[in-house]
N, C-alpha and C. Protein backbone atom coordinates (compact mmCIF):
# COMPACT_ATOMS: atom_id res chain seq x y z
N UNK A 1 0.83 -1.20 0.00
CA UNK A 1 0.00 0.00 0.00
C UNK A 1 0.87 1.25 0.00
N UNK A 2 0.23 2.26 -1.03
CA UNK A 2 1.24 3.66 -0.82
C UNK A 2 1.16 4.45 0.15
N UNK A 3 1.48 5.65 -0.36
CA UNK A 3 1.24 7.00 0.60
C UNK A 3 0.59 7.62 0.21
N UNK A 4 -0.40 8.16 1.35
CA UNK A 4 -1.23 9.04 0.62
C UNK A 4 -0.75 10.40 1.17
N UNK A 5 -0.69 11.39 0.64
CA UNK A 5 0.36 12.58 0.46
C UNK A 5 -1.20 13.93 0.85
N UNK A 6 -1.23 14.94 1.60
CA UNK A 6 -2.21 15.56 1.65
C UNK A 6 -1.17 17.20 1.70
N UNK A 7 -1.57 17.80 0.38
CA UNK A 7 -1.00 18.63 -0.01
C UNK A 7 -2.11 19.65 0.12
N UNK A 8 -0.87 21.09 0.83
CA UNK A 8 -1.95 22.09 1.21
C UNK A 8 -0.86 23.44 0.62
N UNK A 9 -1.51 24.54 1.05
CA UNK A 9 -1.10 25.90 1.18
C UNK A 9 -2.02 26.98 1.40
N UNK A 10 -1.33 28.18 1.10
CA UNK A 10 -2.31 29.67 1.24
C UNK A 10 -2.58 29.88 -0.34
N UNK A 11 -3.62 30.53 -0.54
CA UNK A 11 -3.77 31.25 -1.81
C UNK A 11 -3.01 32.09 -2.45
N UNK A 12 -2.56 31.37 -3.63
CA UNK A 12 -1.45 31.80 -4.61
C UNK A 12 -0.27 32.02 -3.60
N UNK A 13 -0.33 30.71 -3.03
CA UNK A 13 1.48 29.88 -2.71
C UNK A 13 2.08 28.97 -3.99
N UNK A 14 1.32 29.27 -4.70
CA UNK A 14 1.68 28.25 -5.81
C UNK A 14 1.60 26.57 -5.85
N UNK A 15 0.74 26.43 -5.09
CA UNK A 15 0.54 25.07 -5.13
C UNK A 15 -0.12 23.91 -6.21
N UNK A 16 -0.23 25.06 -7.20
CA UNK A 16 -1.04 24.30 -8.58
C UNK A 16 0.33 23.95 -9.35
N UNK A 17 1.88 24.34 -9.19
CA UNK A 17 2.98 24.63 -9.71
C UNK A 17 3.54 22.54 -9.17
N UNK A 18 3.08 22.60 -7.83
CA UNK A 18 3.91 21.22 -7.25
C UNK A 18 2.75 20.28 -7.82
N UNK A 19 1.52 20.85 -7.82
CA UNK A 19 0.60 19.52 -8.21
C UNK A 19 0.89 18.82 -9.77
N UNK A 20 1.66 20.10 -10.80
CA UNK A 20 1.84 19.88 -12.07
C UNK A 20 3.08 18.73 -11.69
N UNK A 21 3.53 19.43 -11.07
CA UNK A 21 4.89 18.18 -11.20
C UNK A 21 4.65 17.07 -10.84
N UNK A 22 3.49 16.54 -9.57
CA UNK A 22 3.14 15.09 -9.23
C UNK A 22 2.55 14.60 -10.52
N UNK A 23 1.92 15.22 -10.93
CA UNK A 23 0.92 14.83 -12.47
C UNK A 23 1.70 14.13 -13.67
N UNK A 24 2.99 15.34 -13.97
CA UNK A 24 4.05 14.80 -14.44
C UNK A 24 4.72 13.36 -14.92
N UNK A 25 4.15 13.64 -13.46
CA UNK A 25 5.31 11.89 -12.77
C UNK A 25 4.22 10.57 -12.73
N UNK A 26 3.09 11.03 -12.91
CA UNK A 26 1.99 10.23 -12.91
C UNK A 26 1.54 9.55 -12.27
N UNK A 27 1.76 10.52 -10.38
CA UNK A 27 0.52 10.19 -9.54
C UNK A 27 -0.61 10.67 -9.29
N UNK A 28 -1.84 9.56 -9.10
CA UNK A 28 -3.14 10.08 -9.13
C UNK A 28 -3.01 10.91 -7.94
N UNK A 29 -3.96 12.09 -8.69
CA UNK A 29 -4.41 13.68 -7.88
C UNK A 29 -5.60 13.36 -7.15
N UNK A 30 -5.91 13.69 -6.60
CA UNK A 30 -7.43 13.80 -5.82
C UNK A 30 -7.74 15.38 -5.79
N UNK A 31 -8.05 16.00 -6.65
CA UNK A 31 -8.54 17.35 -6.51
C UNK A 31 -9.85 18.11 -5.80
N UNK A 32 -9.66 18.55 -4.38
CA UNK A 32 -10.71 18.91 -3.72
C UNK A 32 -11.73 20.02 -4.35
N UNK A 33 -10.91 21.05 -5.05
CA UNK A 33 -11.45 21.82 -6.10
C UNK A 33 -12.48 21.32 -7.05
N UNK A 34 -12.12 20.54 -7.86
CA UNK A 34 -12.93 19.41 -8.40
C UNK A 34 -14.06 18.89 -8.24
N UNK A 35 -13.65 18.38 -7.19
CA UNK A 35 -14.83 17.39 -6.21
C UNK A 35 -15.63 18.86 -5.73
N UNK A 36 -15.18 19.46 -4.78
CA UNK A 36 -16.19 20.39 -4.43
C UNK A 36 -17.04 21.14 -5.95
N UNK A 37 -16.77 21.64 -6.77
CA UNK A 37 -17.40 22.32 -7.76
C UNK A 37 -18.43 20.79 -8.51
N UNK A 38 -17.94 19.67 -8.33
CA UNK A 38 -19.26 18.57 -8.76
C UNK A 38 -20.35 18.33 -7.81
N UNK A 39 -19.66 18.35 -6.64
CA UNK A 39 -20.98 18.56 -5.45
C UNK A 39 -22.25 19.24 -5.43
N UNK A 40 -21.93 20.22 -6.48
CA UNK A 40 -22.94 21.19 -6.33
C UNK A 40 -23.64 21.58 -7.93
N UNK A 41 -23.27 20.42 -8.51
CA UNK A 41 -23.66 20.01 -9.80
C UNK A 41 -24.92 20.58 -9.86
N UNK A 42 -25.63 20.60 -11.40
CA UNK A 42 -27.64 20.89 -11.19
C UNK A 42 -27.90 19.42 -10.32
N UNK A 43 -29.03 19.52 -9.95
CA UNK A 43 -29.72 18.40 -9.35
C UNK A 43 -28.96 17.65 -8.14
N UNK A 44 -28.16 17.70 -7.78
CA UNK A 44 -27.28 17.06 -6.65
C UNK A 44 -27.94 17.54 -4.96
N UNK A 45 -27.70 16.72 -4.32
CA UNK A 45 -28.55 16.77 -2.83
C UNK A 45 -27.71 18.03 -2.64
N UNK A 46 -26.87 18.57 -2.54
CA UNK A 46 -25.51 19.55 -1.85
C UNK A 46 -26.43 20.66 -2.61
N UNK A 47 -26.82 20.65 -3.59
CA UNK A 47 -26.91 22.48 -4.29
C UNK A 47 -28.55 22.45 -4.00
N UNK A 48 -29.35 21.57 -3.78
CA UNK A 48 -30.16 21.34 -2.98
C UNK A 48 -30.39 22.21 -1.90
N UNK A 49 -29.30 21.84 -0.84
CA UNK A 49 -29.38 22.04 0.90
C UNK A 49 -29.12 23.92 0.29
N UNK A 50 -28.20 24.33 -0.48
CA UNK A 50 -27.09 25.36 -0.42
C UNK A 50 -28.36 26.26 -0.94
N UNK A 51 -29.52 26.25 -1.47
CA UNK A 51 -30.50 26.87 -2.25
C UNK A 51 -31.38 26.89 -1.38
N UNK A 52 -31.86 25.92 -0.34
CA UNK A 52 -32.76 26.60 0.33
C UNK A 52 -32.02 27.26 1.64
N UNK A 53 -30.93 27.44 2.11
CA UNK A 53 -30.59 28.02 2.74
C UNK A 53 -30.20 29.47 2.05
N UNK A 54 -29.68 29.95 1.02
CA UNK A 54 -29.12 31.23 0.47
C UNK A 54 -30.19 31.84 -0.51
N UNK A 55 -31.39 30.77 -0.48
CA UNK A 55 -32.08 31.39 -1.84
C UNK A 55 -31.92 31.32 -3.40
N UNK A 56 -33.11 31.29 -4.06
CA UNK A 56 -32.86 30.84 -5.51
C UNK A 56 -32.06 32.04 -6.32
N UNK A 57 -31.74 33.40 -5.48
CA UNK A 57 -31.09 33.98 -6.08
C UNK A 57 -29.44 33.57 -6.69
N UNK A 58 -28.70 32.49 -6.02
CA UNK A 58 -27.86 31.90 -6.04
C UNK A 58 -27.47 31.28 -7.71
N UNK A 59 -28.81 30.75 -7.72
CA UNK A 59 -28.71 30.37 -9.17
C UNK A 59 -29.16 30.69 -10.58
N UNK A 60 -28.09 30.32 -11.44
CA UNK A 60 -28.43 31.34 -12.82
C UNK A 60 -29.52 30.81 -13.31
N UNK A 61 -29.98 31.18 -14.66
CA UNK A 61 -31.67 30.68 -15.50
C UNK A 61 -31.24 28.90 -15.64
N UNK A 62 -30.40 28.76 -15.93
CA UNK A 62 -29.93 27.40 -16.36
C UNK A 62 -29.85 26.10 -15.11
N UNK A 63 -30.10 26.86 -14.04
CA UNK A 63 -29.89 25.89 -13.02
C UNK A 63 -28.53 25.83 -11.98
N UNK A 64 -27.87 25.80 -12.44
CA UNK A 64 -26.52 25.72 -12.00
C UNK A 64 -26.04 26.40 -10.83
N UNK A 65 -25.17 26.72 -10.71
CA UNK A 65 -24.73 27.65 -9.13
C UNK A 65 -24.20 28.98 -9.43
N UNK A 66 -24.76 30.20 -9.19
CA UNK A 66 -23.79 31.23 -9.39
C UNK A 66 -22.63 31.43 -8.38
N UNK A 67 -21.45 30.94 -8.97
CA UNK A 67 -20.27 31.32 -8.11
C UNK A 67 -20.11 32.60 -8.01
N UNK A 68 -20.14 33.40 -8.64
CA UNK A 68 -19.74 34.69 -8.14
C UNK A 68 -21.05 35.31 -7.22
N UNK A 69 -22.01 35.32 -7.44
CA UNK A 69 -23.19 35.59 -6.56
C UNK A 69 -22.92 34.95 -4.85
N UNK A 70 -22.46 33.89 -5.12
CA UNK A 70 -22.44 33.17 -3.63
C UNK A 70 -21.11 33.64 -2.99
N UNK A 71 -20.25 34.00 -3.86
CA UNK A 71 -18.98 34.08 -3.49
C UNK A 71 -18.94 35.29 -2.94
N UNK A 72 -19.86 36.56 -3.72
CA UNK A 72 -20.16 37.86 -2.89
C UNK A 72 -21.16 37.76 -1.18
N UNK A 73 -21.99 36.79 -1.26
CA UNK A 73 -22.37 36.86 -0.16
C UNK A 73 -21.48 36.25 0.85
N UNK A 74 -20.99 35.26 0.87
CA UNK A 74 -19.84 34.91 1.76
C UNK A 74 -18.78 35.28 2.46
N UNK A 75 -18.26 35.53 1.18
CA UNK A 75 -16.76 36.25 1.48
C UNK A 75 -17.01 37.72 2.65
N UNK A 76 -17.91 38.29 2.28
CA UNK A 76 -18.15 39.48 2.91
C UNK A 76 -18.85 38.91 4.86
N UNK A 77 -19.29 37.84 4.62
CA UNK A 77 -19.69 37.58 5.55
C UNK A 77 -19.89 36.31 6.67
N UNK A 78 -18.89 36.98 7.52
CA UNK A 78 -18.30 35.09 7.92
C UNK A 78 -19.34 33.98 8.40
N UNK A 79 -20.33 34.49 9.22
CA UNK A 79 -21.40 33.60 9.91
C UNK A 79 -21.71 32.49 8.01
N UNK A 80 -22.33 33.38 7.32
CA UNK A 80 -22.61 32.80 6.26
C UNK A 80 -21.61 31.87 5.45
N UNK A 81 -20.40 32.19 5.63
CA UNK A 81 -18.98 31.78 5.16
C UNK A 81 -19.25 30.17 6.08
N UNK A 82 -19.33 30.24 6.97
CA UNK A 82 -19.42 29.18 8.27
C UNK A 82 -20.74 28.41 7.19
N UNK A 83 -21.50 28.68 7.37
CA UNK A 83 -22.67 28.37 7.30
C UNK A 83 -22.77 27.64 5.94
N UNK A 84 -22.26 27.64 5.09
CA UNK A 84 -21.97 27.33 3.66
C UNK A 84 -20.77 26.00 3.86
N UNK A 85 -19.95 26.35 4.38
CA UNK A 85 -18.64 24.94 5.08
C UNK A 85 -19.77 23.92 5.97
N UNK A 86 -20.66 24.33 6.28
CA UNK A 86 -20.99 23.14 7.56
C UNK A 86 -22.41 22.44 6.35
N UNK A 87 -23.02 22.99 5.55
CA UNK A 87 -23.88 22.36 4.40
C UNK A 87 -22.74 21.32 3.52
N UNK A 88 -21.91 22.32 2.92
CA UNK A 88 -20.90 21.29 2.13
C UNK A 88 -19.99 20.16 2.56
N UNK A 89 -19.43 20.21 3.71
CA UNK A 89 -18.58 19.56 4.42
C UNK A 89 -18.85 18.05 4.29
N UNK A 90 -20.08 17.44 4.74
CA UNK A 90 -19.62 16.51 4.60
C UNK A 90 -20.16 15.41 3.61
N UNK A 91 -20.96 16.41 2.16
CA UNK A 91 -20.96 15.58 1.12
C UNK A 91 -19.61 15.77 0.42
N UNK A 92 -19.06 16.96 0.17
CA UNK A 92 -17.02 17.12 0.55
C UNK A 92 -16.52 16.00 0.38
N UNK A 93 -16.57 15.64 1.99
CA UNK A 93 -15.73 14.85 2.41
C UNK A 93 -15.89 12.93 2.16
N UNK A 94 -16.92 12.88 1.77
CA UNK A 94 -17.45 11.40 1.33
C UNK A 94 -16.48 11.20 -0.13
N UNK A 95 -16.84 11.98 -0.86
CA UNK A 95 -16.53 12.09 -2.14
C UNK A 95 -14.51 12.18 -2.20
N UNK A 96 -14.52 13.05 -1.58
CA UNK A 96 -12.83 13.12 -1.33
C UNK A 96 -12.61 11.69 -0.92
N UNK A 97 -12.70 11.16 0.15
CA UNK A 97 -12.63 9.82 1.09
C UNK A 97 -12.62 8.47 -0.06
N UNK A 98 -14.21 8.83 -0.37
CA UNK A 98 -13.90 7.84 -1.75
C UNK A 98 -12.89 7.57 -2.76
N UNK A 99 -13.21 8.80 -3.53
CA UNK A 99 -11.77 8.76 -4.50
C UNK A 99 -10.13 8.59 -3.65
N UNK A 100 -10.21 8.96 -2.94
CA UNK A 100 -8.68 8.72 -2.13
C UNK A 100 -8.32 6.81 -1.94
N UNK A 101 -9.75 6.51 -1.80
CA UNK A 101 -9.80 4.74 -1.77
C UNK A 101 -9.83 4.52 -2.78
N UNK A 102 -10.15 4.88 -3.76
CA UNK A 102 -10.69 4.15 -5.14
C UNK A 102 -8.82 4.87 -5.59
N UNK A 103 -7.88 5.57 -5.33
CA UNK A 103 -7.02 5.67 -6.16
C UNK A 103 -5.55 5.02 -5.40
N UNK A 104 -5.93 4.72 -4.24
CA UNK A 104 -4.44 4.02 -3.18
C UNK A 104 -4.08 3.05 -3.81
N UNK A 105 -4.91 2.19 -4.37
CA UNK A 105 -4.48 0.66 -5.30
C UNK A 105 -3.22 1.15 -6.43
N UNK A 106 -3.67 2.55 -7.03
CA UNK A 106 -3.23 2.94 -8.16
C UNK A 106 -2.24 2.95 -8.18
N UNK A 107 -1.29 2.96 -7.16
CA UNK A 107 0.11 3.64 -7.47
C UNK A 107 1.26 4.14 -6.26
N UNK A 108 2.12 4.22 -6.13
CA UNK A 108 3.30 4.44 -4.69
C UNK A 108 2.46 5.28 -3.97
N UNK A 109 2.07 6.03 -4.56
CA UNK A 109 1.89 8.22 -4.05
C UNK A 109 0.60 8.47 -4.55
N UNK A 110 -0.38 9.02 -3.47
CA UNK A 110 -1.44 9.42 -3.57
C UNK A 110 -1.85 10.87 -2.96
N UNK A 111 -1.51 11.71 -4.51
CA UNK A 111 -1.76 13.28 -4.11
C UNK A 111 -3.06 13.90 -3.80
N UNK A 112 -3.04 14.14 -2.45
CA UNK A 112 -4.82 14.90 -2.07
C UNK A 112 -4.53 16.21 -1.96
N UNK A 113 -5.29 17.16 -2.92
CA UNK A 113 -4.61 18.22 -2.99
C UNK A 113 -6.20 19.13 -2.44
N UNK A 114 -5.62 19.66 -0.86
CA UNK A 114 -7.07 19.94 -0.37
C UNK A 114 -6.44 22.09 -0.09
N UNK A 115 -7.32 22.83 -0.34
CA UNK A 115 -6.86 24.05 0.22
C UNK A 115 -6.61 24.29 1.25
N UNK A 116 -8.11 23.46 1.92
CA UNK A 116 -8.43 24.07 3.21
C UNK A 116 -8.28 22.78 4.07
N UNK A 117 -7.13 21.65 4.17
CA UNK A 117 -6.66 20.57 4.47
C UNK A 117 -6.75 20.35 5.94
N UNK A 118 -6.41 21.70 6.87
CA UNK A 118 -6.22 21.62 8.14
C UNK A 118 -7.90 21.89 8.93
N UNK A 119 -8.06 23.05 8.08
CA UNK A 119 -9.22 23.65 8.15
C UNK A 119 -10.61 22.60 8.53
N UNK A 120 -9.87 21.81 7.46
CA UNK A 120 -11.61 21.03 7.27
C UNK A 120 -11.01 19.26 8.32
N UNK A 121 -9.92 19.63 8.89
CA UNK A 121 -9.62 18.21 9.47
C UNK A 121 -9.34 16.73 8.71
N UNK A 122 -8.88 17.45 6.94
CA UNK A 122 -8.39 15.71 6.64
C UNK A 122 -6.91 15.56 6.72
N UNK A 123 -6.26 16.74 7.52
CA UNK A 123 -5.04 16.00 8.05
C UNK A 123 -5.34 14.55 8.50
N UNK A 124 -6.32 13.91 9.25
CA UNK A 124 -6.15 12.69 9.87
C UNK A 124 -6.15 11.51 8.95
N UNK A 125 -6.79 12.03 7.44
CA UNK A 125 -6.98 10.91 6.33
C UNK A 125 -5.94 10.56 5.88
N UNK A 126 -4.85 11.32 5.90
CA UNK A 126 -3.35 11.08 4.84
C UNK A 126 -2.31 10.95 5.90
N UNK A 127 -1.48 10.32 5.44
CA UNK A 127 -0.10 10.14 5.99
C UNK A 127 0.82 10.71 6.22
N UNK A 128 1.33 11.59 5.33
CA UNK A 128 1.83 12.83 5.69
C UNK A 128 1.19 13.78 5.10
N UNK A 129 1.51 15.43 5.70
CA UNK A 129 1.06 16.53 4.89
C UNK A 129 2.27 17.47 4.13
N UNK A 130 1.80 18.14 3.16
CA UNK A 130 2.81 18.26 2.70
C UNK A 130 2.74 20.19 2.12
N UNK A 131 3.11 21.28 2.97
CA UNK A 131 2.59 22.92 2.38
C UNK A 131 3.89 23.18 1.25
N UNK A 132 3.02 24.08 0.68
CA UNK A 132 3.63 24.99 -0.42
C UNK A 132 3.66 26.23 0.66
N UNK A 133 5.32 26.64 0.73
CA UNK A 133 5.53 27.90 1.57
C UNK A 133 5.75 28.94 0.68
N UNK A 134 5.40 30.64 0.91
CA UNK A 134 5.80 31.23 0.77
C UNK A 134 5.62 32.70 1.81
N UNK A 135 6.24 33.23 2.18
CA UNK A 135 6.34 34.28 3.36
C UNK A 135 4.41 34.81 2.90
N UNK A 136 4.34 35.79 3.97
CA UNK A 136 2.75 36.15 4.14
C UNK A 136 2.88 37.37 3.06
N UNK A 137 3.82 38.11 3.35
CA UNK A 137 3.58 39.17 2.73
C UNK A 137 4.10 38.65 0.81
N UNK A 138 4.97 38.18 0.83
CA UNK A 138 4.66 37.66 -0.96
C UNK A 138 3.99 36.81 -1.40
N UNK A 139 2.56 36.07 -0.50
CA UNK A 139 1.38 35.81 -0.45
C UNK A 139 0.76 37.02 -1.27
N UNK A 140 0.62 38.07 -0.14
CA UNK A 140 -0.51 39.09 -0.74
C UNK A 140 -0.38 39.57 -1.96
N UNK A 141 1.35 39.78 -2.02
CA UNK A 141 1.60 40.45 -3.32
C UNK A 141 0.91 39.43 -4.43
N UNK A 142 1.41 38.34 -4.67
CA UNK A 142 0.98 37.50 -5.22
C UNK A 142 -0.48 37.31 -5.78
N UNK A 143 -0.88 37.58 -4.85
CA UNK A 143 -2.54 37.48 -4.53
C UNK A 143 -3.39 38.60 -5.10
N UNK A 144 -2.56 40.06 -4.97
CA UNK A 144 -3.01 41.01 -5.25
C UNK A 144 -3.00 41.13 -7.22
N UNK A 145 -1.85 40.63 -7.62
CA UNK A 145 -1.53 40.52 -9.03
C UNK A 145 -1.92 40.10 -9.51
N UNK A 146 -2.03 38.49 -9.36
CA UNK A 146 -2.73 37.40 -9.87
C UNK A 146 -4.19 38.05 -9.98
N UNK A 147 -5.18 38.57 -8.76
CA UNK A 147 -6.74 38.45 -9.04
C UNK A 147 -7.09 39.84 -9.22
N UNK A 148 -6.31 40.60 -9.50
CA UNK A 148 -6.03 41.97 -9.33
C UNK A 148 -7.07 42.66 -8.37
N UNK A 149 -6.58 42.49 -6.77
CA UNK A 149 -7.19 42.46 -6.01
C UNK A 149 -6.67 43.82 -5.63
N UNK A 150 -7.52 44.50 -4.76
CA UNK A 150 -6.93 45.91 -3.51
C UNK A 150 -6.36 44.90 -2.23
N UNK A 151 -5.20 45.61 -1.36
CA UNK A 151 -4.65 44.91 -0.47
C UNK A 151 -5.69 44.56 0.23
N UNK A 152 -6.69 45.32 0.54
CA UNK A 152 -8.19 44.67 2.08
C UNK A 152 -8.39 43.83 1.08
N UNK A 153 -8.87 43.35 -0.10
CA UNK A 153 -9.51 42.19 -0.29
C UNK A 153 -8.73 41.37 -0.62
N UNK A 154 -7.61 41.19 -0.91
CA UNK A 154 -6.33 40.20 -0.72
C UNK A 154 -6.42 39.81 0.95
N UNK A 155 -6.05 40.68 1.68
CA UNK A 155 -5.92 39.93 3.06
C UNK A 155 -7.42 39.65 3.68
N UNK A 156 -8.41 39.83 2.96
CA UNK A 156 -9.71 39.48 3.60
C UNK A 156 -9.81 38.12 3.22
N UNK A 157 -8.95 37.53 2.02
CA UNK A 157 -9.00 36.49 1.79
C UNK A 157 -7.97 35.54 2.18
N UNK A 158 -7.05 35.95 2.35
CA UNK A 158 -5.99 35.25 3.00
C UNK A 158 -6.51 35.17 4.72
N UNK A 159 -7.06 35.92 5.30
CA UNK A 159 -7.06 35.60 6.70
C UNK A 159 -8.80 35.03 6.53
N UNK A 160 -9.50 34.21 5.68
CA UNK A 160 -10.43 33.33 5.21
C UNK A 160 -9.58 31.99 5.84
N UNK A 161 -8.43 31.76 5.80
CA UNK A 161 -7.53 30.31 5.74
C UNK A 161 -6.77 30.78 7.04
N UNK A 162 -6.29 29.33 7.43
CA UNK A 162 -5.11 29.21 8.44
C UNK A 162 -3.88 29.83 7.80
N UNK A 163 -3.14 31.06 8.77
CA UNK A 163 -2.45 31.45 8.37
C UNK A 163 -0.98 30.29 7.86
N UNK A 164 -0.48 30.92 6.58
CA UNK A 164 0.52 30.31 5.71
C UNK A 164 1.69 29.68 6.96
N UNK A 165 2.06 30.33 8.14
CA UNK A 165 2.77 30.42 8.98
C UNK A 165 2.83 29.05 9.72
N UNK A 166 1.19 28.97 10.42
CA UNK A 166 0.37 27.93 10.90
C UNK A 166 0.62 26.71 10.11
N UNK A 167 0.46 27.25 9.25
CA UNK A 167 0.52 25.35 8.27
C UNK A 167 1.96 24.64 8.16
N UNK A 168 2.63 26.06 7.80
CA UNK A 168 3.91 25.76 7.88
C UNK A 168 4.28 24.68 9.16
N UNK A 169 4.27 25.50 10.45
CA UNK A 169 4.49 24.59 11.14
C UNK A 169 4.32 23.39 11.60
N UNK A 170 2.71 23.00 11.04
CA UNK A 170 2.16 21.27 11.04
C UNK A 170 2.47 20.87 9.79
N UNK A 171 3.19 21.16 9.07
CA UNK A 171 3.46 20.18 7.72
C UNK A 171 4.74 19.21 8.14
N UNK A 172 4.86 17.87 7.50
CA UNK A 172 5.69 17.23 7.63
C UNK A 172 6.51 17.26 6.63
N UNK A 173 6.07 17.99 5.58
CA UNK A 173 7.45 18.86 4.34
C UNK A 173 6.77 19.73 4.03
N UNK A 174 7.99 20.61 3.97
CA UNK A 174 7.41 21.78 3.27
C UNK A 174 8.18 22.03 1.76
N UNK A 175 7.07 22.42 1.04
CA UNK A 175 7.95 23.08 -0.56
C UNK A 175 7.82 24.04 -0.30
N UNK A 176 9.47 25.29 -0.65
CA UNK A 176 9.61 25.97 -0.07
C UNK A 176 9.18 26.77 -1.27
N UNK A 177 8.53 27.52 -2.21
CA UNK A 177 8.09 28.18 -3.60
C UNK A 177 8.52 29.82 -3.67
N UNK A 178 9.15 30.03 -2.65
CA UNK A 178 9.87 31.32 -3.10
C UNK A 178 10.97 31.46 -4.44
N UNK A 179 11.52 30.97 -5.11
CA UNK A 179 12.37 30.77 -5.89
C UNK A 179 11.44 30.61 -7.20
N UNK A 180 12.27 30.29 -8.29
CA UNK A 180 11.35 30.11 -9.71
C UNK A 180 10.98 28.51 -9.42
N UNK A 181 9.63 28.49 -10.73
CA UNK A 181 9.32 27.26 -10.64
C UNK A 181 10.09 26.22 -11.12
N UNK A 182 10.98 26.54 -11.81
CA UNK A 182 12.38 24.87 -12.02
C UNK A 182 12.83 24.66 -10.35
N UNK A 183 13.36 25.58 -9.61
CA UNK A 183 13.53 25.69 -8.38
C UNK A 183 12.91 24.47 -7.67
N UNK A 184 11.14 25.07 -7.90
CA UNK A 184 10.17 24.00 -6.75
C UNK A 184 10.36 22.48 -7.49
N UNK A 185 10.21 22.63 -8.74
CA UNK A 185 9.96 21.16 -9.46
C UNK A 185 11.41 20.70 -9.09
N UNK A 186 12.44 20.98 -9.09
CA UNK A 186 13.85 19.96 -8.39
C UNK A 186 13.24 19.45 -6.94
N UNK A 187 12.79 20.40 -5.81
CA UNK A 187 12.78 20.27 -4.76
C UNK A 187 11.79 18.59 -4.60
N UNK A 188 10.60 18.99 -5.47
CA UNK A 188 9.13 18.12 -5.48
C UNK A 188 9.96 16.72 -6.46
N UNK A 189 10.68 16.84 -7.36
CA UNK A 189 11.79 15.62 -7.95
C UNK A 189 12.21 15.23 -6.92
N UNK A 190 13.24 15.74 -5.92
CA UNK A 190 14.36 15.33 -5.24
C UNK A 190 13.31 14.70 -3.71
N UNK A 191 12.41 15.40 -3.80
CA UNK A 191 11.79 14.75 -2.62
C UNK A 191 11.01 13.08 -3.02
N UNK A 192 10.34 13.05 -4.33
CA UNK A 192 9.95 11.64 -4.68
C UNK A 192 10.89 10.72 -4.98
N UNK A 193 12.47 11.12 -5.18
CA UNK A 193 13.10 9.99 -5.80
C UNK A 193 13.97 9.67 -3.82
N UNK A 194 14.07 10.14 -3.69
CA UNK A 194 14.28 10.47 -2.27
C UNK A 194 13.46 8.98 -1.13
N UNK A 195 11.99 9.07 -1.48
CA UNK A 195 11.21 8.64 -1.05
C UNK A 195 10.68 7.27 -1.88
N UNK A 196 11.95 6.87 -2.95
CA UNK A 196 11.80 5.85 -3.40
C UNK A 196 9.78 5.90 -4.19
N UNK A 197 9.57 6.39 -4.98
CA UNK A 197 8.45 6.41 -5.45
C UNK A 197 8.51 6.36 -6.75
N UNK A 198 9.28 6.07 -7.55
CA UNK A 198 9.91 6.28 -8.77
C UNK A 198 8.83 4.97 -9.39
């Protein structure tokens, strides 16, 4: 049986940069991103619960979920922010759980690539954890560029998550992503051949 690997970070730590390289190498991903945005598919029990709690304003003519509609009520407002994690959570987490079983057979290394990893408590599912570091403040910058955000709504979203700091310290490796990305991809190489996963 392999490892199952539970890969985290802060927003725009670059952690989509280390997941390319596991992909690479051709271990199965478990993408929480993924899974969460099918949860809430048309017709699914999850977009269900999420509609009569927020209202049919949520959703476009077609059925579907307006992300940006929900994403404005939330973000701005934590009770509701809460309140939206404790509906989703644990059709989430079935679905994650599953695929994480349905892919351990597959292969040495089993990448669970969760955002909110600590947050939502599946540190206890994986074997080790594994953050994408980068300092707080070239977080924001980062953050600010990439979504071309104002600094309050960069750090309104960064302090949404366990600080980068925090994770740091419960990870059992860290990729360190300050440097260019050949940089991280040696580090994320040298750590699988390292770990005999080849």
């Amino acid at each position: 049986m392999g490892m199952i690997l539970g890969l985290t970070g802060g927003i725009a730590t670059g952690k989509s940069t280390v997941v390319t390289v596991f992909k690479s190498l051709n271990f199965p991903i478990v993408d929480a991103d993924v899974i969460a945005r099918e949860i809430v598919e048309v017709g699914t029990p999850a977009l269900e619960k999420v509609v009569a709690v927020f209202g049919s304003e949520i959703v476009s003519k077609d059925g579907s979920l307006d992300r940006k509609k929900l994403g404005e009520i939330i973000f701005s407002d934590e009770k509701k922010r809460k309140k939206l994690n404790e509906i989703l959570s644990p059709f989430l987490k079935k679905a994650i759980l599953t695929q994480i079983a349905d892919k351990k057979n597959q292969a040495p290394l089993v990448i669970v690539d969760i955002p909110l990893l600590f947050e939502g408590g599946y540190d206890k599912f994986v074997d080790k954890v594994a953050v994408v570091y980068i300092p707080e403040e070239t977080q924001l910058a980062r953050l600010m560029k990439r979504d071309n955000l104002t600094q309050a709504e960069a750090q309104q979203r960064i302090k949404s998550q366990l600080s980068i700091e925090k994770k740091k310290e419960k990870a059992d490796i860290v990729f360190d992503n300050q440097k260019s990305i050949e940089e991280t991809e040696k580090k994320v190489k040298k750590w699988v051949s390292k770990n005999i996963f080849e």
